[in-house]
PDB file of N, CA and C in Angstrom:
ATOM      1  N   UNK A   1      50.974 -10.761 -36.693  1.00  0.00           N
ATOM      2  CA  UNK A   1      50.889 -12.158 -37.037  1.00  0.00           C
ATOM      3  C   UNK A   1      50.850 -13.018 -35.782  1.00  0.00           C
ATOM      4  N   UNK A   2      51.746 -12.173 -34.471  1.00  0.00           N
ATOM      5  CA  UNK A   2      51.715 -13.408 -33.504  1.00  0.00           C
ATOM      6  C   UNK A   2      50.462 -13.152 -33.076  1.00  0.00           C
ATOM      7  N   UNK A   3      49.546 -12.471 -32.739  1.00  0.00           N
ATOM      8  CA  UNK A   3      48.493 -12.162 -32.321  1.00  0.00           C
ATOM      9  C   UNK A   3      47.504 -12.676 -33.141  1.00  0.00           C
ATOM     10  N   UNK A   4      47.084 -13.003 -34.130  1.00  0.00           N
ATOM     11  CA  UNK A   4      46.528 -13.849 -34.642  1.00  0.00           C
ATOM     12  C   UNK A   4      46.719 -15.307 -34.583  1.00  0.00           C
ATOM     13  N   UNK A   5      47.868 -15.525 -34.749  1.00  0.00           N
ATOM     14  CA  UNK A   5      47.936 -17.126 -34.470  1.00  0.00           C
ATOM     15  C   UNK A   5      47.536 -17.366 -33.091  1.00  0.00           C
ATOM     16  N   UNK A   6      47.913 -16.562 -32.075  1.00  0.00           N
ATOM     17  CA  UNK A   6      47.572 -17.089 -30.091  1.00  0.00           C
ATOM     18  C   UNK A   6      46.182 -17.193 -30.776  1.00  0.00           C
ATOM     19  N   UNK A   7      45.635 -16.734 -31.464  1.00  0.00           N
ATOM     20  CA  UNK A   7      43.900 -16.472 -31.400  1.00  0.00           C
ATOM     21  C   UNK A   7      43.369 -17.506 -32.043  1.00  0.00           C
ATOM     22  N   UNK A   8      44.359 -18.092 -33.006  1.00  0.00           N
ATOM     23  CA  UNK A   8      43.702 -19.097 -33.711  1.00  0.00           C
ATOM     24  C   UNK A   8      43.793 -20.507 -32.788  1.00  0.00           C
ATOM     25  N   UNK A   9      45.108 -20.470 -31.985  1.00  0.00           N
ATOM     26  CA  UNK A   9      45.113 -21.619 -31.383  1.00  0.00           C
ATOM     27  C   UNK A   9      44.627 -21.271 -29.833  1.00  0.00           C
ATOM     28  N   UNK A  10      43.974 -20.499 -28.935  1.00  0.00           N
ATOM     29  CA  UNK A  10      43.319 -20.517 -28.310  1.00  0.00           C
ATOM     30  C   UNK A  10      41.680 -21.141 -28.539  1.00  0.00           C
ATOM     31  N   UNK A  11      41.434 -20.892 -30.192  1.00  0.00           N
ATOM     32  CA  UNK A  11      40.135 -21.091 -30.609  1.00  0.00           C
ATOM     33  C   UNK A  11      40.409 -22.070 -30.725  1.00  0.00           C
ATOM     34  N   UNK A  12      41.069 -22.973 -31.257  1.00  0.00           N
ATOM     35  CA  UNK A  12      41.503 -24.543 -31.831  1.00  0.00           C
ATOM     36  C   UNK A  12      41.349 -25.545 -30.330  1.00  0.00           C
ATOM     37  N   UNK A  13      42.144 -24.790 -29.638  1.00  0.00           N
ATOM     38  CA  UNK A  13      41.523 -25.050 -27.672  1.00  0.00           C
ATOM     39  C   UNK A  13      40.704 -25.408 -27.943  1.00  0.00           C
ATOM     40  N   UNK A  14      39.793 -24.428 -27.354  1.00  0.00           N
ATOM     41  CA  UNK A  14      38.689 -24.182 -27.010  1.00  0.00           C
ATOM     42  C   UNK A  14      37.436 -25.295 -28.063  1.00  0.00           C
ATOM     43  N   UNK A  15      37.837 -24.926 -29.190  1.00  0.00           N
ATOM     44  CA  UNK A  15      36.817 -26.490 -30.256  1.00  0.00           C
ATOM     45  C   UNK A  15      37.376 -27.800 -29.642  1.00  0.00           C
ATOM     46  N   UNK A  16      38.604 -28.073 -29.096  1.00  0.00           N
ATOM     47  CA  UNK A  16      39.127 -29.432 -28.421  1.00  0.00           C
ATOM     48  C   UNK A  16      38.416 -29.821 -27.174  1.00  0.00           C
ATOM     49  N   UNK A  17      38.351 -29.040 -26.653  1.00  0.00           N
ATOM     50  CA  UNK A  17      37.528 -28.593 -25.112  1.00  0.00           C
ATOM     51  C   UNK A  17      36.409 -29.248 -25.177  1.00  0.00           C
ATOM     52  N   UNK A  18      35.584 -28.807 -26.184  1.00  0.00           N
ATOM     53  CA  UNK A  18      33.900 -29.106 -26.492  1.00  0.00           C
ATOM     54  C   UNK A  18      33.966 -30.559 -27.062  1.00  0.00           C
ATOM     55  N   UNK A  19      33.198 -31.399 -26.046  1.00  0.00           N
ATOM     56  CA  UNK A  19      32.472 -32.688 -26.855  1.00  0.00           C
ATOM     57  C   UNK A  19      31.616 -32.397 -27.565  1.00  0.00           C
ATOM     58  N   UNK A  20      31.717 -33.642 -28.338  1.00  0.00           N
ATOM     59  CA  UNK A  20      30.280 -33.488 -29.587  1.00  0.00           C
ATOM     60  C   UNK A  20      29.047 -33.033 -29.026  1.00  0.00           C
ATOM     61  N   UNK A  21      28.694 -33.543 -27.652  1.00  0.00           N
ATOM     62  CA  UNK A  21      27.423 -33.473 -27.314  1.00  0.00           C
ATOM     63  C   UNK A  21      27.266 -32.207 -26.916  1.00  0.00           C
ATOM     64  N   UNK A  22      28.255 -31.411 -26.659  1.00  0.00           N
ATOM     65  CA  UNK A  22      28.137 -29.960 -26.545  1.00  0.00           C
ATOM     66  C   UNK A  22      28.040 -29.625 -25.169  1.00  0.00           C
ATOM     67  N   UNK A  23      28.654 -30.454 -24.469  1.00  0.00           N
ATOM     68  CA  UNK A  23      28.455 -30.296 -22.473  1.00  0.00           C
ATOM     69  C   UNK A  23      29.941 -30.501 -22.434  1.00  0.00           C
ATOM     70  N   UNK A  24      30.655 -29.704 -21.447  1.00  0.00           N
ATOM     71  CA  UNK A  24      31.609 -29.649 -20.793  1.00  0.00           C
ATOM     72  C   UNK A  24      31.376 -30.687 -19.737  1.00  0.00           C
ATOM     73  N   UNK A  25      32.205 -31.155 -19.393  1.00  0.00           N
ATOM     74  CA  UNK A  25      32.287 -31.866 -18.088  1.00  0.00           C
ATOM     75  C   UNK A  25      32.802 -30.856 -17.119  1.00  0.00           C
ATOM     76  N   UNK A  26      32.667 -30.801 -15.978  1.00  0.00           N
ATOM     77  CA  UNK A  26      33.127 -30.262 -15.100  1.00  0.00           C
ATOM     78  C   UNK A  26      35.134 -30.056 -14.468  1.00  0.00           C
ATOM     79  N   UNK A  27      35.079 -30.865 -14.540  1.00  0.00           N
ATOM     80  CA  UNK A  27      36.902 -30.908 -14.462  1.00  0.00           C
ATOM     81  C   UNK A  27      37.545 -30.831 -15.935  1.00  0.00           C
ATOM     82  N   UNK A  28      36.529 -31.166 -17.309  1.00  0.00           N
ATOM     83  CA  UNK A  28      37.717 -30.338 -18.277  1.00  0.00           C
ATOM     84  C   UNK A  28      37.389 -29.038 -18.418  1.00  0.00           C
ATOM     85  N   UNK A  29      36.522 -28.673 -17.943  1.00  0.00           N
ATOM     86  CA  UNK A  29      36.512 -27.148 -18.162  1.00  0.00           C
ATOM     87  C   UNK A  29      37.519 -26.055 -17.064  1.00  0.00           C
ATOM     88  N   UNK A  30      37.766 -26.976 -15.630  1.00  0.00           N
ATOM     89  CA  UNK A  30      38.118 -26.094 -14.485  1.00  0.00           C
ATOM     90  C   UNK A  30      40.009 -26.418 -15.481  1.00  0.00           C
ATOM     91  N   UNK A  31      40.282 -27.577 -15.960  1.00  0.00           N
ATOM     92  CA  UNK A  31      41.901 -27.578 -16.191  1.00  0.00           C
ATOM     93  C   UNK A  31      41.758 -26.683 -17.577  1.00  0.00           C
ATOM     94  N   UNK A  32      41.149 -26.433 -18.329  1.00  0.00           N
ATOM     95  CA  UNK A  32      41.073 -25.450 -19.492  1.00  0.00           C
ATOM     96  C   UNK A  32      41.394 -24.188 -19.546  1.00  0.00           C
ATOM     97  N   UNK A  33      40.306 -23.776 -18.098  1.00  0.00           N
ATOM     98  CA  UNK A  33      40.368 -22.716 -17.837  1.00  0.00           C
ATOM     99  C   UNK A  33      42.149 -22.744 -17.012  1.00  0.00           C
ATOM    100  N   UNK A  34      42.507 -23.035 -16.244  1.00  0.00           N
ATOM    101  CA  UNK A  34      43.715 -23.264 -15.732  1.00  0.00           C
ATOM    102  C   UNK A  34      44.786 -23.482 -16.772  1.00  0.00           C
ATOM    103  N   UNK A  35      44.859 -23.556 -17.766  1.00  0.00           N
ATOM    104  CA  UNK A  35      46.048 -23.598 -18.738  1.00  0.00           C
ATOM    105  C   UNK A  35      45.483 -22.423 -19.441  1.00  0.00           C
ATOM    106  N   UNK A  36      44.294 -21.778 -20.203  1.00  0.00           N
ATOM    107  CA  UNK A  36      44.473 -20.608 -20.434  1.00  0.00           C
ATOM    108  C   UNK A  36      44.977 -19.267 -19.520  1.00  0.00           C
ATOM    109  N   UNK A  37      45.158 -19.365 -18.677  1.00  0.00           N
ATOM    110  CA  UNK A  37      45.282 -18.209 -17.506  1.00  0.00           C
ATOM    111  C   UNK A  37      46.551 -18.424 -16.885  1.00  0.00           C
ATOM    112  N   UNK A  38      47.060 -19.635 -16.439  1.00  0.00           N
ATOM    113  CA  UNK A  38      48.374 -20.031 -16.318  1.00  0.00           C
ATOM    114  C   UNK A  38      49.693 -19.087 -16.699  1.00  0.00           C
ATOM    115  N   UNK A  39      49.834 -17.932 -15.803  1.00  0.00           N
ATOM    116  CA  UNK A  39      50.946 -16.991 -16.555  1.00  0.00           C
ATOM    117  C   UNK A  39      51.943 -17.866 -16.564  1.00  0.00           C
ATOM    118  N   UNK A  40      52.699 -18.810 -16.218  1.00  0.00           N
ATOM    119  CA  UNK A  40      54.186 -19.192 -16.275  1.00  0.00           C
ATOM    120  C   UNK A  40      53.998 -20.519 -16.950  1.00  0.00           C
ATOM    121  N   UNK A  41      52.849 -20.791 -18.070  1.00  0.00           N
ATOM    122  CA  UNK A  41      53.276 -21.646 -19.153  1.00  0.00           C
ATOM    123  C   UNK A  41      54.138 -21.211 -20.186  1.00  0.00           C
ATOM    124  N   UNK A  42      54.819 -22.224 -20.902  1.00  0.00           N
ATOM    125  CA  UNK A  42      55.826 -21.768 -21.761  1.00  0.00           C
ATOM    126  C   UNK A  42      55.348 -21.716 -23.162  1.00  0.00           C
ATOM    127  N   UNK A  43      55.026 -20.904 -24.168  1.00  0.00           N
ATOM    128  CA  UNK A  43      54.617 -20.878 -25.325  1.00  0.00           C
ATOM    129  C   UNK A  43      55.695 -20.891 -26.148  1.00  0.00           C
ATOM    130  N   UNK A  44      56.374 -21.523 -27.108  1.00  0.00           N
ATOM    131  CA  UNK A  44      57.148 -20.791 -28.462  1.00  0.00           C
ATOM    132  C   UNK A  44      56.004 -21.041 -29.453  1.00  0.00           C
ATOM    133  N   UNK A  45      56.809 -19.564 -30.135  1.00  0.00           N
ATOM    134  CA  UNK A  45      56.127 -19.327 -31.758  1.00  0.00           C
ATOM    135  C   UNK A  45      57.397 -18.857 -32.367  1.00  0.00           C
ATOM    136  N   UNK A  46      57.117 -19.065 -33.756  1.00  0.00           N
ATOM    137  CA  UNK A  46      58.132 -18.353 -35.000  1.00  0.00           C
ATOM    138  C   UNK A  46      57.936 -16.848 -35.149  1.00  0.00           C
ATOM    139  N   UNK A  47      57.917 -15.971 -34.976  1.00  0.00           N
ATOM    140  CA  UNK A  47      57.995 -14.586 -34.841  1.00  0.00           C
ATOM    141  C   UNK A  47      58.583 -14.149 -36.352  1.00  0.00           C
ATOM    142  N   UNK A  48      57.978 -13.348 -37.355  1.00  0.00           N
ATOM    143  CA  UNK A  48      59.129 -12.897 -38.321  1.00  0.00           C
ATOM    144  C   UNK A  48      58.951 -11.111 -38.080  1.00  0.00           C
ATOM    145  N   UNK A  49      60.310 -10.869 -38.099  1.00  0.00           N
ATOM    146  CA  UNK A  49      60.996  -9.704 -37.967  1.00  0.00           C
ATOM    147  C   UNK A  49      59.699  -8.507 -39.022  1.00  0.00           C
ATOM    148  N   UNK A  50      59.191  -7.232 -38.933  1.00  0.00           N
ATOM    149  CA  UNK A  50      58.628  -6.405 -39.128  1.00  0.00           C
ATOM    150  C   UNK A  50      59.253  -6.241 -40.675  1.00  0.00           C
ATOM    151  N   UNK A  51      58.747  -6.559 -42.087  1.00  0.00           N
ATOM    152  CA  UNK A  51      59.125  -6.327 -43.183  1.00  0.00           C
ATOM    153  C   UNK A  51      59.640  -7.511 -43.829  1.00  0.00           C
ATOM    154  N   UNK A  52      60.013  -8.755 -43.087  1.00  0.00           N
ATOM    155  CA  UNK A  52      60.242  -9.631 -43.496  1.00  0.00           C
ATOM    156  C   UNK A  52      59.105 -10.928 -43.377  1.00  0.00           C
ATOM    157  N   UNK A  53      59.341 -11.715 -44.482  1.00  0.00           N
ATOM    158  CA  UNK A  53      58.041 -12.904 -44.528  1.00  0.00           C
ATOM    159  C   UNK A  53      59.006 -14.316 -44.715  1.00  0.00           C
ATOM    160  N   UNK A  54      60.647 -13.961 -44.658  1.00  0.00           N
ATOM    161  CA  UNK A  54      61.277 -15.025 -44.551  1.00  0.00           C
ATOM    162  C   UNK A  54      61.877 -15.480 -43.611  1.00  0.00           C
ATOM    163  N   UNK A  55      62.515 -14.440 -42.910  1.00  0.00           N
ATOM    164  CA  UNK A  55      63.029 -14.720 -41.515  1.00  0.00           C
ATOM    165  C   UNK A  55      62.775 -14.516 -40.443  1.00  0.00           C
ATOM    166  N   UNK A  56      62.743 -15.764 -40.001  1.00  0.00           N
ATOM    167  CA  UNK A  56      62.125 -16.166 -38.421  1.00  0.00           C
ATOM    168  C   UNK A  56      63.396 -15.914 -37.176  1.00  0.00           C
ATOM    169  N   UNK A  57      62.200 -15.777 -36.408  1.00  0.00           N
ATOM    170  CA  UNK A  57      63.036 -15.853 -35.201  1.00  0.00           C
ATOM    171  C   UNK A  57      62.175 -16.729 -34.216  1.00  0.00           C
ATOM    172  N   UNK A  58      62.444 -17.624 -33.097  1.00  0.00           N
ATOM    173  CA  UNK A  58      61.766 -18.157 -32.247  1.00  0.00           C
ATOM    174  C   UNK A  58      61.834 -17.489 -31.088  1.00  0.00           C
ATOM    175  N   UNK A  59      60.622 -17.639 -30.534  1.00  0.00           N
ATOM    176  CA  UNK A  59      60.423 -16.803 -29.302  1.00  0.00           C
ATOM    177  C   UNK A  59      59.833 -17.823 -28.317  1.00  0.00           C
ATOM    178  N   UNK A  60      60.655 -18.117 -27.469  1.00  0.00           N
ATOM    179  CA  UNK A  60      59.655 -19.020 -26.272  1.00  0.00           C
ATOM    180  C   UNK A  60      59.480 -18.360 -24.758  1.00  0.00           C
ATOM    181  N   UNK A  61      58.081 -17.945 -24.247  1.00  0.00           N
ATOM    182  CA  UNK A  61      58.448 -17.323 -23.485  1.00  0.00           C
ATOM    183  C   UNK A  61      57.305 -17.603 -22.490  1.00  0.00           C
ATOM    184  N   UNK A  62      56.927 -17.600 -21.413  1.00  0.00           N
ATOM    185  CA  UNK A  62      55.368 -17.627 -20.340  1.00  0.00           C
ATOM    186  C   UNK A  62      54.656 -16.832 -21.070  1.00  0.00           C
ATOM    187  N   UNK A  63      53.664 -17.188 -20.592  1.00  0.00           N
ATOM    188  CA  UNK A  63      52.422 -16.205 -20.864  1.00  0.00           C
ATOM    189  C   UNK A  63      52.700 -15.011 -20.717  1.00  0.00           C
ATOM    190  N   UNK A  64      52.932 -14.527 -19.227  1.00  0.00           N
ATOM    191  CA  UNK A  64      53.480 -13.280 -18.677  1.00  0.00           C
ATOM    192  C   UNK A  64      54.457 -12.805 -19.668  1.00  0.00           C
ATOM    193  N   UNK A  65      55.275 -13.253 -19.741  1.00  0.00           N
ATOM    194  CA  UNK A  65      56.526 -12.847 -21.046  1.00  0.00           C
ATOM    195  C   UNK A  65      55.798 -12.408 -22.157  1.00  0.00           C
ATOM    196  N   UNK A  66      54.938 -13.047 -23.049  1.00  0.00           N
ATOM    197  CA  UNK A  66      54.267 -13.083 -24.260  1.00  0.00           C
ATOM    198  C   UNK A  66      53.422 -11.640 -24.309  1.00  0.00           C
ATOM    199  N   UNK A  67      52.624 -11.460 -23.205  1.00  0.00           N
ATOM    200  CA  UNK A  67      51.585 -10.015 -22.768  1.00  0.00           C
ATOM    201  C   UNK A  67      52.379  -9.060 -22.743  1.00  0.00           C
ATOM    202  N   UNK A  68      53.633  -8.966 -21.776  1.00  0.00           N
ATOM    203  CA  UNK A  68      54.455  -7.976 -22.042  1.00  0.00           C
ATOM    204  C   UNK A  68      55.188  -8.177 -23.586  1.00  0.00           C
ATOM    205  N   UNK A  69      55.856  -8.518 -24.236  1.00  0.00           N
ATOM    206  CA  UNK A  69      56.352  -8.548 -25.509  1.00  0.00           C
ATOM    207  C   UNK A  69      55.237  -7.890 -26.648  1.00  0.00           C
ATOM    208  N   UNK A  70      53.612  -8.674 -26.455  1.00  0.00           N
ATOM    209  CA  UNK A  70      52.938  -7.629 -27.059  1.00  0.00           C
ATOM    210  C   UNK A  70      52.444  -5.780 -26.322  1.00  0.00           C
ATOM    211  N   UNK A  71      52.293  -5.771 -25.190  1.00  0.00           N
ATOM    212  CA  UNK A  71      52.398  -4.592 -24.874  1.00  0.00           C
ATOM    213  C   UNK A  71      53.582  -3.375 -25.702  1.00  0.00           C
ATOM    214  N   UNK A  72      54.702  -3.964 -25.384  1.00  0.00           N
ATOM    215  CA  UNK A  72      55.835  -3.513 -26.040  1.00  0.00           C
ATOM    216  C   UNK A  72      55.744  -2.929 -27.043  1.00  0.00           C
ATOM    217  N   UNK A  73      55.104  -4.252 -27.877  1.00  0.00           N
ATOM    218  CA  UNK A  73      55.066  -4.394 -29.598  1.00  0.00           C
ATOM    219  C   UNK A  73      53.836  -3.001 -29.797  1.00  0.00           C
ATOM    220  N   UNK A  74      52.655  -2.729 -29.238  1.00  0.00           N
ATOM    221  CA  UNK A  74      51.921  -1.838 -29.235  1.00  0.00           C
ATOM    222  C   UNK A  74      52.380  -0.878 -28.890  1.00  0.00           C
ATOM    223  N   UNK A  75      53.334  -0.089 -28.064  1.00  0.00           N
ATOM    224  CA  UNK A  75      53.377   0.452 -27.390  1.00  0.00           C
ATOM    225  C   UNK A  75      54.613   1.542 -28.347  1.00  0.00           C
ATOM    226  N   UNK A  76      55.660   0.444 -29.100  1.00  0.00           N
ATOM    227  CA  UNK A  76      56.617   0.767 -30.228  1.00  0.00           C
ATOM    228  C   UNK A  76      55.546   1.202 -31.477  1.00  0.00           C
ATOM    229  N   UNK A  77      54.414   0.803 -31.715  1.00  0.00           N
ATOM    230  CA  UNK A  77      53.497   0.971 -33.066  1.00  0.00           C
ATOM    231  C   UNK A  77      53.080   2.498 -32.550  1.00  0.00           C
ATOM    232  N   UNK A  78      52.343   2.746 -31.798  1.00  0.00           N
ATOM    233  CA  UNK A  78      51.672   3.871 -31.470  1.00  0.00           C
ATOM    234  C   UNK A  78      53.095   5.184 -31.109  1.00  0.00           C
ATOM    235  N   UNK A  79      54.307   4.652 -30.841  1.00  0.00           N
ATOM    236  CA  UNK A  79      54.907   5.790 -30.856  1.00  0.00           C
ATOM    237  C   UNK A  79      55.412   6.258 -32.343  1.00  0.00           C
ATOM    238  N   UNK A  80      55.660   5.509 -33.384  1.00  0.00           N
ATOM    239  CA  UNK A  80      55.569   4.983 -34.202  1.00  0.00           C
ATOM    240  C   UNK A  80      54.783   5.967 -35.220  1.00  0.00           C
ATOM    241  N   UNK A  81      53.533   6.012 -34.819  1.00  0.00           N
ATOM    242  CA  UNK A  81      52.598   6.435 -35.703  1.00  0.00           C
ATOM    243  C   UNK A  81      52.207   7.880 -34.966  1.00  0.00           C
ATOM    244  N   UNK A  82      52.870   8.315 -33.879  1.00  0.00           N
ATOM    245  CA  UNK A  82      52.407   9.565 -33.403  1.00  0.00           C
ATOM    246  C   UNK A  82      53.325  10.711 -34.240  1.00  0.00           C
ATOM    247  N   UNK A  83      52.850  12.037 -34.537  1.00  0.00           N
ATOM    248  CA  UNK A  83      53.421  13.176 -35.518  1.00  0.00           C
ATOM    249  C   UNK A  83      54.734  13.900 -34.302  1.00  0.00           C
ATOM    250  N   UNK A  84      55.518  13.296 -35.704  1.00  0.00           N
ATOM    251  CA  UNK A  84      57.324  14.046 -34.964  1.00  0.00           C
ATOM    252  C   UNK A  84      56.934  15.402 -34.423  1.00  0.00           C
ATOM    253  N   UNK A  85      57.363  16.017 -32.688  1.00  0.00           N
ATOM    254  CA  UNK A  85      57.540  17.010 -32.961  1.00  0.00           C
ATOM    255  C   UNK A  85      58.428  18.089 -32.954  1.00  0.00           C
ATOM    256  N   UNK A  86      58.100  19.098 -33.242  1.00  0.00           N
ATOM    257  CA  UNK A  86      58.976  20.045 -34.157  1.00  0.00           C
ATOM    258  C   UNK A  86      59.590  20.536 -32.940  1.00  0.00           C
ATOM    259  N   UNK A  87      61.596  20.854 -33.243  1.00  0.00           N
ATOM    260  CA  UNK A  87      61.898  21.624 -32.002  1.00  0.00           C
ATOM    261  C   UNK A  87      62.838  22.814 -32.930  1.00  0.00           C
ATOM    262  N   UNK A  88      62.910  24.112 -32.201  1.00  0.00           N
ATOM    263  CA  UNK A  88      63.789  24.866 -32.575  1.00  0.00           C
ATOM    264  C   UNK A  88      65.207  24.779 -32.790  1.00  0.00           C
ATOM    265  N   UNK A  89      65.561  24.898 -34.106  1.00  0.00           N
ATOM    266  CA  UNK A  89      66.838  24.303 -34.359  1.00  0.00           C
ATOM    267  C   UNK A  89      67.578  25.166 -34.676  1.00  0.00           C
ATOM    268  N   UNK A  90      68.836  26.270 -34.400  1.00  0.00           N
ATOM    269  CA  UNK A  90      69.623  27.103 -35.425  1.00  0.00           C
ATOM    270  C   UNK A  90      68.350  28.094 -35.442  1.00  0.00           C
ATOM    271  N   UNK A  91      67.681  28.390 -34.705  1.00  0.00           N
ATOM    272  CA  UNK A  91      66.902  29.708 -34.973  1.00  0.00           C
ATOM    273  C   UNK A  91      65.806  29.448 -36.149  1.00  0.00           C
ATOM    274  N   UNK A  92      65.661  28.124 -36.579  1.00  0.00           N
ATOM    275  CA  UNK A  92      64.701  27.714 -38.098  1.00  0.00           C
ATOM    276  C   UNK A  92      63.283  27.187 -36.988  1.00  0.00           C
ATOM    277  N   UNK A  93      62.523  27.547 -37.358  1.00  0.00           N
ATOM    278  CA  UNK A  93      61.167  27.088 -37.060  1.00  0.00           C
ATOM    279  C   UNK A  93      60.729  25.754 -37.910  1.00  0.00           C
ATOM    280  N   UNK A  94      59.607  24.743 -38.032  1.00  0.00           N
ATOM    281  CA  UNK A  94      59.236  23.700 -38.411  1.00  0.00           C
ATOM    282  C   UNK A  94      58.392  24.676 -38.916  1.00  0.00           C
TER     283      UNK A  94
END
């Protein structure tokens, strides 16, 4: 969920960014680009806990903070989803 919302409001940016006439100006595009890339801006979002759709938690953290927290979050899924393996227990095989 948090990964969708950064995406929705990076896109929501990015449509703010664009004049009607469809030309960037030159200096809003160089500070645009400079607040998307900006590791030590501060983002909060509402975060809800894995199984829950009621309880929140707030998370405010830099950019840098946010990349690692999803790394993490991937990193817990894929161990997650990898097949337990089997160890010799009491002489019983898996």
């Amino acid at each position: 969920m948090a990964r969708s919302t950064m995406t929705l409001l990076v896109a929501i940016g990015a449509a703010l960014a664009v004049p009607a006439s469809g030309q960037q100006p030159a200096a809003n595009t160089h500070q645009a680009k400079q607040a998307v890339t900006n590791p030590n801006e501060k983002i909060c979002e509402d975060v809800a806990p894995a199984g829950s759709r009621i309880a929140t938690k707030r998370f405010c953290g830099t950019r840098a903070e946010w990349e690692e927290k999803r790394r993490q979050d991937r990193e817990d899924t894929e161990l997650m989803q990898r097949p337990m393996q089997c160890s010799v227990m009491g002489g019983h095989h898996c």
